[in-house]
N, C-alpha and C. Protein backbone atom coordinates (compact mmCIF):
# COMPACT_ATOMS: atom_id res chain seq x y z
N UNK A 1 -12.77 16.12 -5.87
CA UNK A 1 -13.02 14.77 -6.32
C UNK A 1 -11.84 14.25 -7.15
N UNK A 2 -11.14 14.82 -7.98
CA UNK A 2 -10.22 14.69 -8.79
C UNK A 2 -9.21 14.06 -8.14
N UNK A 3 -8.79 15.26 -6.48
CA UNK A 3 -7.65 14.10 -5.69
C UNK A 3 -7.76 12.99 -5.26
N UNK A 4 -9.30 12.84 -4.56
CA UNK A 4 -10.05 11.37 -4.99
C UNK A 4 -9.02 10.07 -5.34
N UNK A 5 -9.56 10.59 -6.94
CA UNK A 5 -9.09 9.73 -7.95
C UNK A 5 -7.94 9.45 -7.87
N UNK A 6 -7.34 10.50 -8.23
CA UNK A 6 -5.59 10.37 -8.43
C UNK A 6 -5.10 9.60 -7.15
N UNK A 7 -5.24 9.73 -5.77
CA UNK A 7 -4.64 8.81 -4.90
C UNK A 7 -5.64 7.49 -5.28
N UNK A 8 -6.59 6.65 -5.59
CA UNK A 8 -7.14 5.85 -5.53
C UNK A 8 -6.47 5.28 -6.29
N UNK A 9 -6.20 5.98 -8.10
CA UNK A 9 -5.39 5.30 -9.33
C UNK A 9 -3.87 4.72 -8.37
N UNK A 10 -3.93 6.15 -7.91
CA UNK A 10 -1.75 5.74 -7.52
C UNK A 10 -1.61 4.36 -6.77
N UNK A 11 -2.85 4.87 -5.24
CA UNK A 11 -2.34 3.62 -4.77
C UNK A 11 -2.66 1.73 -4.90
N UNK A 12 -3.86 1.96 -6.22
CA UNK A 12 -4.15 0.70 -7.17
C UNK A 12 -2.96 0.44 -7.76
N UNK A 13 -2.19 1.28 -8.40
CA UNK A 13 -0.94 0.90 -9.08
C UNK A 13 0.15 0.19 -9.12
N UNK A 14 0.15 0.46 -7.40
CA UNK A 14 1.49 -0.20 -6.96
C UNK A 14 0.63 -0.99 -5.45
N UNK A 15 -0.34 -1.53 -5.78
CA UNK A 15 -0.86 -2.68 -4.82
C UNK A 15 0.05 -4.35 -4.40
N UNK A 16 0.89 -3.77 -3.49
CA UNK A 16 1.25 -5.11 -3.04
C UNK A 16 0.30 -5.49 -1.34
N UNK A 17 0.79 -7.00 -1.09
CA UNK A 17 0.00 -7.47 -0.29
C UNK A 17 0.75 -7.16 1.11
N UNK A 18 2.03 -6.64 0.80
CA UNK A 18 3.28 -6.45 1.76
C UNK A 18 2.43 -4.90 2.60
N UNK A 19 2.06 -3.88 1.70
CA UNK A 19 1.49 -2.59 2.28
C UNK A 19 0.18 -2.90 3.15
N UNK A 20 -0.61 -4.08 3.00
CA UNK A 20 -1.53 -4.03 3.81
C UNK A 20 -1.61 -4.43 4.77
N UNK A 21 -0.52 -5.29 4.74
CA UNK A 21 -0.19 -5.91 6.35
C UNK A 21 0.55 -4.83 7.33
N UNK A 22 1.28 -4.53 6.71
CA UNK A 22 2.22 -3.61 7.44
C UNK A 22 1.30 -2.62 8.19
N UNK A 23 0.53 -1.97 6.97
CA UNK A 23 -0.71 -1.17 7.97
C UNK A 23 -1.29 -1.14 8.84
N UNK A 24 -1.94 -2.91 8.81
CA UNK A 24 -3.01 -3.41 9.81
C UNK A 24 -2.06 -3.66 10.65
N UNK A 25 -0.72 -4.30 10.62
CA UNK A 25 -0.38 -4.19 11.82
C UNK A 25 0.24 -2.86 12.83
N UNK A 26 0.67 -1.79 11.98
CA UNK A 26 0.71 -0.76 12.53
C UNK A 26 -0.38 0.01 13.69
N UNK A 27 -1.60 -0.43 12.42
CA UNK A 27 -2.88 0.06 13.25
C UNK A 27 -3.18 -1.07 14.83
N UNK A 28 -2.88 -1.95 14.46
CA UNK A 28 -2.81 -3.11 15.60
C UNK A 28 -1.79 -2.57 16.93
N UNK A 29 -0.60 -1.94 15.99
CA UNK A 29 0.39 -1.58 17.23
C UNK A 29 -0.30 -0.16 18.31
N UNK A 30 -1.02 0.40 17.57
CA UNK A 30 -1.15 2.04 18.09
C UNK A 30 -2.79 1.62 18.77
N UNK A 31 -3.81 0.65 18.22
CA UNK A 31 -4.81 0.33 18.80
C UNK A 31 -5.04 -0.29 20.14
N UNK A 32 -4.32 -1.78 19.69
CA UNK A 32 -4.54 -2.79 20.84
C UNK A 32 -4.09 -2.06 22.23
N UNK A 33 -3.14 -1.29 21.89
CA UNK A 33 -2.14 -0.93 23.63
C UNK A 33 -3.18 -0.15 24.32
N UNK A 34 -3.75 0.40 23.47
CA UNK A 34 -4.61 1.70 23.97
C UNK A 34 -5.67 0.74 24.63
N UNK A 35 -6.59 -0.03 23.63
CA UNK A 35 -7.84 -0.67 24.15
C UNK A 35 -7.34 -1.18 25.22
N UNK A 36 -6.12 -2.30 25.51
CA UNK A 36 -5.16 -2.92 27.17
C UNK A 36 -5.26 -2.30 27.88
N UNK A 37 -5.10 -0.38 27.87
CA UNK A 37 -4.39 -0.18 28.86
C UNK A 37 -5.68 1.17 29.36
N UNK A 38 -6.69 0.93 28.36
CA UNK A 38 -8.22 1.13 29.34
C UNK A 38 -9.10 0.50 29.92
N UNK A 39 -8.63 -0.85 29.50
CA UNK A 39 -9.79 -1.63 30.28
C UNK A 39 -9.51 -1.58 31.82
N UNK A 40 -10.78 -1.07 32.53
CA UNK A 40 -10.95 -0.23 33.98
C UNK A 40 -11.40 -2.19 34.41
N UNK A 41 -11.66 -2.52 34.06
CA UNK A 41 -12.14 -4.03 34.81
C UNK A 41 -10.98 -5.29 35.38
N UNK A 42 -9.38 -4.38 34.53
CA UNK A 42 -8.05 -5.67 35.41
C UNK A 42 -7.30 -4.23 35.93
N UNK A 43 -6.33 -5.37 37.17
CA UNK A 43 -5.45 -4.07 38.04
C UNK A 43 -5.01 -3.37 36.93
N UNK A 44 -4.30 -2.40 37.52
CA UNK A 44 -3.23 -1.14 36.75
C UNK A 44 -1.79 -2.15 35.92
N UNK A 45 -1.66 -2.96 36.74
CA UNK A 45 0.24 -3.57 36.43
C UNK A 45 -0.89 -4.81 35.21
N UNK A 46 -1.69 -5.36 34.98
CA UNK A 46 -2.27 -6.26 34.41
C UNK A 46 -2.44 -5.32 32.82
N UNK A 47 -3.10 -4.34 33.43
CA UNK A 47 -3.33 -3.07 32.09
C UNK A 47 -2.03 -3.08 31.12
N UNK A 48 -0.92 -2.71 32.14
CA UNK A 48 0.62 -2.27 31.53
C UNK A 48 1.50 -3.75 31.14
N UNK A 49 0.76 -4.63 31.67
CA UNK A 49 1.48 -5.42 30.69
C UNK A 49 1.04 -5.99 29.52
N UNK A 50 -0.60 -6.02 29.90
CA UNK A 50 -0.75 -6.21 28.41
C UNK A 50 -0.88 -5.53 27.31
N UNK A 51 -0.42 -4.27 27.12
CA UNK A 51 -0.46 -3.35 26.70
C UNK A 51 1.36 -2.91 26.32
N UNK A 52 1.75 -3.44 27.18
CA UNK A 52 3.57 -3.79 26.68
C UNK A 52 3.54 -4.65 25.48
N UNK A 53 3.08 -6.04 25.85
CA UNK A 53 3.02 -7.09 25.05
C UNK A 53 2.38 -6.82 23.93
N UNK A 54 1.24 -6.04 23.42
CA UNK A 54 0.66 -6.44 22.67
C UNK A 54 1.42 -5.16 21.72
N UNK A 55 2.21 -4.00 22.11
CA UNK A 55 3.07 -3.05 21.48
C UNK A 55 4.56 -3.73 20.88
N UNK A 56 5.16 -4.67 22.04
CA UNK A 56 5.86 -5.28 21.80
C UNK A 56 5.98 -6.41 20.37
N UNK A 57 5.11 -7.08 20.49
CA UNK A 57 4.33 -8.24 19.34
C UNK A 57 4.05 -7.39 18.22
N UNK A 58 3.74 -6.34 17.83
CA UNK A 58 3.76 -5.51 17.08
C UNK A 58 5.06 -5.05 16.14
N UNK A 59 5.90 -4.45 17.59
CA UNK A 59 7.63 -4.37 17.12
C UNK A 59 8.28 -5.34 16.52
N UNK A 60 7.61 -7.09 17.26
CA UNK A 60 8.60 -7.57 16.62
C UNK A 60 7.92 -8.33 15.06
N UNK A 61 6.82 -7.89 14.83
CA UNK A 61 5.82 -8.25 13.86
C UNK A 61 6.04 -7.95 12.82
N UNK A 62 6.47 -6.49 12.84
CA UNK A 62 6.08 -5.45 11.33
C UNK A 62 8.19 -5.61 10.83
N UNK A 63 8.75 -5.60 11.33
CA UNK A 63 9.97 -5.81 10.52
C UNK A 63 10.14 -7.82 9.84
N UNK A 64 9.69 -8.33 10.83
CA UNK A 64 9.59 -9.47 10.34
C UNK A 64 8.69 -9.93 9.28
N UNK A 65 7.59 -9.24 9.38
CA UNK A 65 6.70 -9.44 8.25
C UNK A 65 7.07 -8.66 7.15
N UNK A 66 7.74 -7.37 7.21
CA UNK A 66 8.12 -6.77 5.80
C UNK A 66 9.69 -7.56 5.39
N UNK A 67 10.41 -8.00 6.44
CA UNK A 67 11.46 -8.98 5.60
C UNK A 67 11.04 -10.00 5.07
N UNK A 68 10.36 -10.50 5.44
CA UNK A 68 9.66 -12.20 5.18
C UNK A 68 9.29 -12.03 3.23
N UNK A 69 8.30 -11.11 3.47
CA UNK A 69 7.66 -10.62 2.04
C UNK A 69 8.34 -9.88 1.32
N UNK A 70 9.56 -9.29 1.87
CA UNK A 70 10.80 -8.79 0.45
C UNK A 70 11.52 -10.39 0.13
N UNK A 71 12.06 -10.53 0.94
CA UNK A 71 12.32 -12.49 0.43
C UNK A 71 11.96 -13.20 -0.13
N UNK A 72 10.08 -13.48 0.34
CA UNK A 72 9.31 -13.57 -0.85
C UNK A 72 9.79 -13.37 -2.34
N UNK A 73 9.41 -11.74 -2.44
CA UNK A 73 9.54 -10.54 -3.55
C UNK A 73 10.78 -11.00 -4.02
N UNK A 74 12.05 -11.48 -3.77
CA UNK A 74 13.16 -11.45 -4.39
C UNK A 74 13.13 -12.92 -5.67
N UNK A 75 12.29 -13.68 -4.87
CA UNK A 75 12.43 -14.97 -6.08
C UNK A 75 11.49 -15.12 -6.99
N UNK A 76 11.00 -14.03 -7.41
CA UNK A 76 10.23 -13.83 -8.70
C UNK A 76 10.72 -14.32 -9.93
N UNK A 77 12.10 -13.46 -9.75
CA UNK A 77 12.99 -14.05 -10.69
C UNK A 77 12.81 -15.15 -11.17
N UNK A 78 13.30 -16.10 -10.54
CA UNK A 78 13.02 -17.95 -10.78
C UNK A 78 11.86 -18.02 -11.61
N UNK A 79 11.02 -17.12 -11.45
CA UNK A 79 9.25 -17.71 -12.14
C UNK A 79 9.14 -17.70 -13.31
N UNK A 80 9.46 -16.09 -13.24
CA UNK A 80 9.48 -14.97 -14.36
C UNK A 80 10.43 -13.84 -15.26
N UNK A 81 10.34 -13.61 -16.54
CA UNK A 81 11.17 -12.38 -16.44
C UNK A 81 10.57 -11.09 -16.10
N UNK A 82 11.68 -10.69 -15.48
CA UNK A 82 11.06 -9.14 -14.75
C UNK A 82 10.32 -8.91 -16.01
N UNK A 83 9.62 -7.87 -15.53
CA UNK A 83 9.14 -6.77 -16.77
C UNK A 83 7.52 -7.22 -17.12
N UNK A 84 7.69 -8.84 -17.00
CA UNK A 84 6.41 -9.51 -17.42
C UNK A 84 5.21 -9.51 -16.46
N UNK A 85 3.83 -9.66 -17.03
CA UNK A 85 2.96 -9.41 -16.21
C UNK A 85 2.64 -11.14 -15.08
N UNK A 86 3.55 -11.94 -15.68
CA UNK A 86 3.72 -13.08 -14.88
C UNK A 86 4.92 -13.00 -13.96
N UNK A 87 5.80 -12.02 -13.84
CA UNK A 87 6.78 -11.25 -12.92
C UNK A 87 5.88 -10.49 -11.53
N UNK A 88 5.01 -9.74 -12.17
CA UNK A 88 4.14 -9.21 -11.06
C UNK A 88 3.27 -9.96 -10.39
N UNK A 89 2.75 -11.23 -10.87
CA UNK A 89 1.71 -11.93 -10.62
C UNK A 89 2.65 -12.88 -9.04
N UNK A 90 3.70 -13.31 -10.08
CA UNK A 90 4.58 -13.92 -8.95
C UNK A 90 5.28 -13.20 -7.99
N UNK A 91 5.47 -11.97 -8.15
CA UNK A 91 5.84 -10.62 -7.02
C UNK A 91 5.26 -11.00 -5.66
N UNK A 92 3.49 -10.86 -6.23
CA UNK A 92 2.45 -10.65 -5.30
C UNK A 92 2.58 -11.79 -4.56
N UNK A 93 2.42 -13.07 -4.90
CA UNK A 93 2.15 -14.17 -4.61
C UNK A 93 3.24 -14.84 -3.69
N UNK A 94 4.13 -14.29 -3.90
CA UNK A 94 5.67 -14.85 -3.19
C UNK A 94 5.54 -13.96 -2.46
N UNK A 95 5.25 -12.83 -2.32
CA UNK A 95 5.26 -11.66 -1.07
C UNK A 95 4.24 -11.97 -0.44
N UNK A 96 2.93 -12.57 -0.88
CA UNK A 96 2.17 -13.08 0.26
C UNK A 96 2.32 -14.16 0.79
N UNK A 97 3.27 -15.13 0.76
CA UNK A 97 3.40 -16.64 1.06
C UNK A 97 4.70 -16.52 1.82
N UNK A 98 5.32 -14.69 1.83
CA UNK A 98 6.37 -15.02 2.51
C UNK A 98 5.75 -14.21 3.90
N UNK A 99 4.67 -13.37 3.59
CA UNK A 99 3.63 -12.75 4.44
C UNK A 99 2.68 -14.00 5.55
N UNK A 100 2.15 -14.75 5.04
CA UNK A 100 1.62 -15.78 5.66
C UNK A 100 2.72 -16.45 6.42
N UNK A 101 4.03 -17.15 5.71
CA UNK A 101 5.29 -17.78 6.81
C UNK A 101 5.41 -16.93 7.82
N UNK A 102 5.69 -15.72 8.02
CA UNK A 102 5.80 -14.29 8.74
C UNK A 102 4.61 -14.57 9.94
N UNK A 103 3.26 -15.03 9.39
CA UNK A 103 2.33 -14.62 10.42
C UNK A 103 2.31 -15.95 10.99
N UNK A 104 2.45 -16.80 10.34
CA UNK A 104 1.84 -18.25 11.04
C UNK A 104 3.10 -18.68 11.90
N UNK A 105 4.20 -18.40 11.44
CA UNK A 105 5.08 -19.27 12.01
C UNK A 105 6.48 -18.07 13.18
N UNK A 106 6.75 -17.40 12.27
CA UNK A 106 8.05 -16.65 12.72
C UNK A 106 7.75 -15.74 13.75
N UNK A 107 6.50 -14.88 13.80
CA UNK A 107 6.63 -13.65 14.63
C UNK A 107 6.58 -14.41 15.95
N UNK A 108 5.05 -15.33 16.04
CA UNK A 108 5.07 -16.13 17.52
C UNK A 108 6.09 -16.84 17.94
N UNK A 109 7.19 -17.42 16.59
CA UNK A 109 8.45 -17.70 17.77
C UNK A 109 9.67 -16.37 18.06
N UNK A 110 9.44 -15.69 17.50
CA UNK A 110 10.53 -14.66 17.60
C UNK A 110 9.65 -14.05 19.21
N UNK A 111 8.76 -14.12 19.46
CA UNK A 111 8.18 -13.34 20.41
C UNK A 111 8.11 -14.51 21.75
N UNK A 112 7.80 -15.96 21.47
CA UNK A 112 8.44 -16.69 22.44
C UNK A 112 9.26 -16.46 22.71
N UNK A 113 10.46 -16.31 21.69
CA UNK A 113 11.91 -16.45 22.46
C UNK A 113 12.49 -14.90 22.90
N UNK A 114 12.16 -13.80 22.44
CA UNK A 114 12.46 -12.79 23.08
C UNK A 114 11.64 -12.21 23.80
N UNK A 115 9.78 -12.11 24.04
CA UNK A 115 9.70 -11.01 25.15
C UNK A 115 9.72 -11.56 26.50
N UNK A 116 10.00 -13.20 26.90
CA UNK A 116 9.87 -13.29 28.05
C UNK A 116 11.22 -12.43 29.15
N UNK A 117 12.08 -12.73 28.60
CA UNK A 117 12.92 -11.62 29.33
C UNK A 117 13.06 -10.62 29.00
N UNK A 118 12.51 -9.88 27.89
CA UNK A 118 12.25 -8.48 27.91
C UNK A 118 11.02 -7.85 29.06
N UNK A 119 10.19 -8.86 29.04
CA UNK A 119 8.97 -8.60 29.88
C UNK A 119 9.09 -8.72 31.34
N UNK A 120 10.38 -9.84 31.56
CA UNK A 120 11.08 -10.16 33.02
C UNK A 120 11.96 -8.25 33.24
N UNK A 121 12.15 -8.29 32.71
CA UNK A 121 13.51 -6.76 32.69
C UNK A 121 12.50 -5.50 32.97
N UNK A 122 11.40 -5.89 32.01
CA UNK A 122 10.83 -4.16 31.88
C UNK A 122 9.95 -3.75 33.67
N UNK A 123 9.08 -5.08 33.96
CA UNK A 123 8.47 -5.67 34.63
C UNK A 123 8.42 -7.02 36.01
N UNK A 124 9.72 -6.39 36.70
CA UNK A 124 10.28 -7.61 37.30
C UNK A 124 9.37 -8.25 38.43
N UNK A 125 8.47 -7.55 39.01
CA UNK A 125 7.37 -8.04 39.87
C UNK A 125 6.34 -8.07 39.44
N UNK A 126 5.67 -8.03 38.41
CA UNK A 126 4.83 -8.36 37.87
C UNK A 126 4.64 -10.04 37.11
N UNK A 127 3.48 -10.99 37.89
CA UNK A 127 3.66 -12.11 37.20
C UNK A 127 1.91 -12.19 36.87
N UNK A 128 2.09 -12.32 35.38
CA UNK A 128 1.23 -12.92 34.90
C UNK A 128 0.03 -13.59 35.24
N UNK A 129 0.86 -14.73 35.27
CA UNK A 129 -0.11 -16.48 35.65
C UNK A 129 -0.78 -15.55 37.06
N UNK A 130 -0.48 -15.26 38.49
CA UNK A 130 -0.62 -14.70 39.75
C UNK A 130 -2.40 -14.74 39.84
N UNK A 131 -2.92 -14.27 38.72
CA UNK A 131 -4.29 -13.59 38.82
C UNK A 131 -4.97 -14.56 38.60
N UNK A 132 -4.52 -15.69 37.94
CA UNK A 132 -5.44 -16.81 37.61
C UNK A 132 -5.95 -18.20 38.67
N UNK A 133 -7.20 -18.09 38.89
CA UNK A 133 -7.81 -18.75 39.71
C UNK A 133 -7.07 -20.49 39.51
N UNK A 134 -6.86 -21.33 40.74
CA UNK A 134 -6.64 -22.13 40.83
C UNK A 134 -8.05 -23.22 40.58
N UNK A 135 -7.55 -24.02 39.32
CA UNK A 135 -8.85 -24.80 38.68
C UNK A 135 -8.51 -26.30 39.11
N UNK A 136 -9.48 -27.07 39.00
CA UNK A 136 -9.68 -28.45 39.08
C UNK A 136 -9.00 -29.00 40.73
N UNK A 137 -8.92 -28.17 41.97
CA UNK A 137 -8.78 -28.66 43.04
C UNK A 137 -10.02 -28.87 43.56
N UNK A 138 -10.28 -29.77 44.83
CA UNK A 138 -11.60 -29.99 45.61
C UNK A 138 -11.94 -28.74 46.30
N UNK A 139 -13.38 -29.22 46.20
CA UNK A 139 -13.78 -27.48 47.02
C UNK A 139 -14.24 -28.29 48.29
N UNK A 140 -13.58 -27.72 49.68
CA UNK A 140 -13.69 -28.44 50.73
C UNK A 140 -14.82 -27.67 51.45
N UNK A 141 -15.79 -28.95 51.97
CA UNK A 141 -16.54 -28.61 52.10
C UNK A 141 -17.54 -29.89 53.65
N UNK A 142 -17.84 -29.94 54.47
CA UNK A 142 -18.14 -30.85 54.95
C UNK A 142 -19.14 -31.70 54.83
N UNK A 143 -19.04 -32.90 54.39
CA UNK A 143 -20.20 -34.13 54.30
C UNK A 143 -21.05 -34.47 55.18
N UNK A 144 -22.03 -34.89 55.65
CA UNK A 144 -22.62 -35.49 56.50
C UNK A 144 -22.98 -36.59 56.98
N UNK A 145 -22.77 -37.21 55.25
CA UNK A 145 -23.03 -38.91 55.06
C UNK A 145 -22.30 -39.27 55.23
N UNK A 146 -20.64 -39.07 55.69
CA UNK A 146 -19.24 -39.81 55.48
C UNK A 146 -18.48 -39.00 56.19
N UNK A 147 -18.38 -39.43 57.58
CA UNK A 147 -17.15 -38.50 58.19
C UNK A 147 -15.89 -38.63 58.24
N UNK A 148 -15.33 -39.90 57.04
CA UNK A 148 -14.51 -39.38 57.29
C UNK A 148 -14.11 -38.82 56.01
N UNK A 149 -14.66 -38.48 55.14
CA UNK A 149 -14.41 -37.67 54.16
C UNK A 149 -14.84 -36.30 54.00
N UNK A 150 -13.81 -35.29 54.12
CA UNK A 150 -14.11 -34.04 54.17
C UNK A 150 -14.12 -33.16 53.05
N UNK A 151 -13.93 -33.46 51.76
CA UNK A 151 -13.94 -33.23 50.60
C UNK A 151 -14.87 -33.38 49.72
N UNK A 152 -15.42 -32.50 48.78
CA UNK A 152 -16.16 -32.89 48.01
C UNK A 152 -15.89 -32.83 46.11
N UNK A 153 -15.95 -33.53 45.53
CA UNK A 153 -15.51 -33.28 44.12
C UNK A 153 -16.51 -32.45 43.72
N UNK A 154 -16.12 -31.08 43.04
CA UNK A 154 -16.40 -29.90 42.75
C UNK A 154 -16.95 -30.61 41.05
N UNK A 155 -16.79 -31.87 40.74
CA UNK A 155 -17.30 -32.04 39.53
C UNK A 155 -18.28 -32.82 39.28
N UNK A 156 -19.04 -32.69 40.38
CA UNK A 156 -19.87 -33.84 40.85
C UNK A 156 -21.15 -32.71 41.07
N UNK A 157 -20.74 -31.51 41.07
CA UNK A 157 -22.26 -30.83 41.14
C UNK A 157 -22.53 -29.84 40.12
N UNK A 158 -23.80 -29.15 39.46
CA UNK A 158 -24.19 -28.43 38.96
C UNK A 158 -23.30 -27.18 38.62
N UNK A 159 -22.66 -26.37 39.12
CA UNK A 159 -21.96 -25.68 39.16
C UNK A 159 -21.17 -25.79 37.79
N UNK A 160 -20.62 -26.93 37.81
CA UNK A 160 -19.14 -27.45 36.35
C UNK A 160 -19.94 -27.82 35.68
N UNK A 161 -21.22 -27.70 35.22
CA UNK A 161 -21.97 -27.84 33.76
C UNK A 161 -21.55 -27.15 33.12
N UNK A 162 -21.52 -27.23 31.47
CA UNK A 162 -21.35 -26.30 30.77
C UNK A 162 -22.24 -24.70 30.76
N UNK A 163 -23.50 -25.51 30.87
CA UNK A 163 -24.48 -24.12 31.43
C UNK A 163 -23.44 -22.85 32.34
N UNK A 164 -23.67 -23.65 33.53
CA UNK A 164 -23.30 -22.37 34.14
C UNK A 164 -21.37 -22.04 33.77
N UNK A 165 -20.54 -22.75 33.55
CA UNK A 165 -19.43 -22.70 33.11
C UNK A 165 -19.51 -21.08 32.37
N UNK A 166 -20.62 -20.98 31.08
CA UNK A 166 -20.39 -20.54 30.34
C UNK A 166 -20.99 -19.15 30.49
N UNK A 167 -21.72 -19.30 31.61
CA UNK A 167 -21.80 -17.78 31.85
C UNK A 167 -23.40 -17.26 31.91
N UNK A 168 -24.05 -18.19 30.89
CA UNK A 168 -25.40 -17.96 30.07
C UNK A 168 -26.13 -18.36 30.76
N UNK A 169 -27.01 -16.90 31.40
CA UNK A 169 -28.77 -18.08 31.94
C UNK A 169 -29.55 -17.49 31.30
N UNK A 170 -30.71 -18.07 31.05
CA UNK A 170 -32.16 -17.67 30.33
C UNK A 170 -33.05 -17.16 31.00
């Protein structure tokens, strides 16, 4: 029980907001790929890429988010003098606001702009979009009332309700 304690005190001590992200996203990096790349319900190449991507987004996550929040961490200064407990207050606070810029804004463009051709390189016949059903065309179908119209608007019947859209029957 004693070691317990002693790691509980230590790692209360030096609680920044920078260590918990880094974690969760670590745990994010070593989780998500795994959960991607079992789901038995999409092809094999669908598995491996999303399971690239979501390892990838990870890589480029956790250095960007621990620079973001030392940057943060560096302009304490300005607030406070070191040493003071309004030094630490502003530590935290600038390391989480440089943590939040990190998540909201930087990783999703750093990952726009680099995994599409990392993902083109790793994965050159593999496309994405490929699997996704073609939406909002006519479903052809023959009329009876109108020959010369052979089309029918697919939004005109039961089917494109939200009901069944959504999956849910009672």
């Amino acid at each position: 029980m004693a070691f317990i304690q002693k790691l509980c005190e230590r790692l209360g001590q030096n609680n920044k907001p920078i260590y918990t992200v880094l974690a969760i996203a670590c745990g994010k990096g070593t989780v998500r790929p795994i959960l991607s790349i079992t789901d038995k319900k999409e092809s094999p190449d669908a598995r491996k890429y999303a399971a690239l991507r979501e390892l990838m987004t990870e890589f480029i996550g956790v250095p960007t988010t621990m620079t973001l929040g030392l940057i943060g961490e560096s302009f304490a200064g300005l607030f406070a003098k070191k040493g003071s407990a309004k030094y630490k207050n502003a530590n935290s606070v600038l390391s989480f606001l440089g943590i939040c810029l990190a998540a909201g804004y930087f990783v999703p463009k750093f990952c726009n702009i680099g995994m599409p051709p990392v993902m083109k390189k790793l994965m050159p016949n593999y496309d994405p979009n490929a699997s996704l059903p073609v939406q909002n065309q006519p479903l052809k179908v023959r009329n009876n009332t109108d020959k010369n119209s052979n089309y029918y608007n697919i939004y005109h019947t039961k089917v494109n309700s939200p009901y069944f859209r959504a999956g849910m029957k009672v």
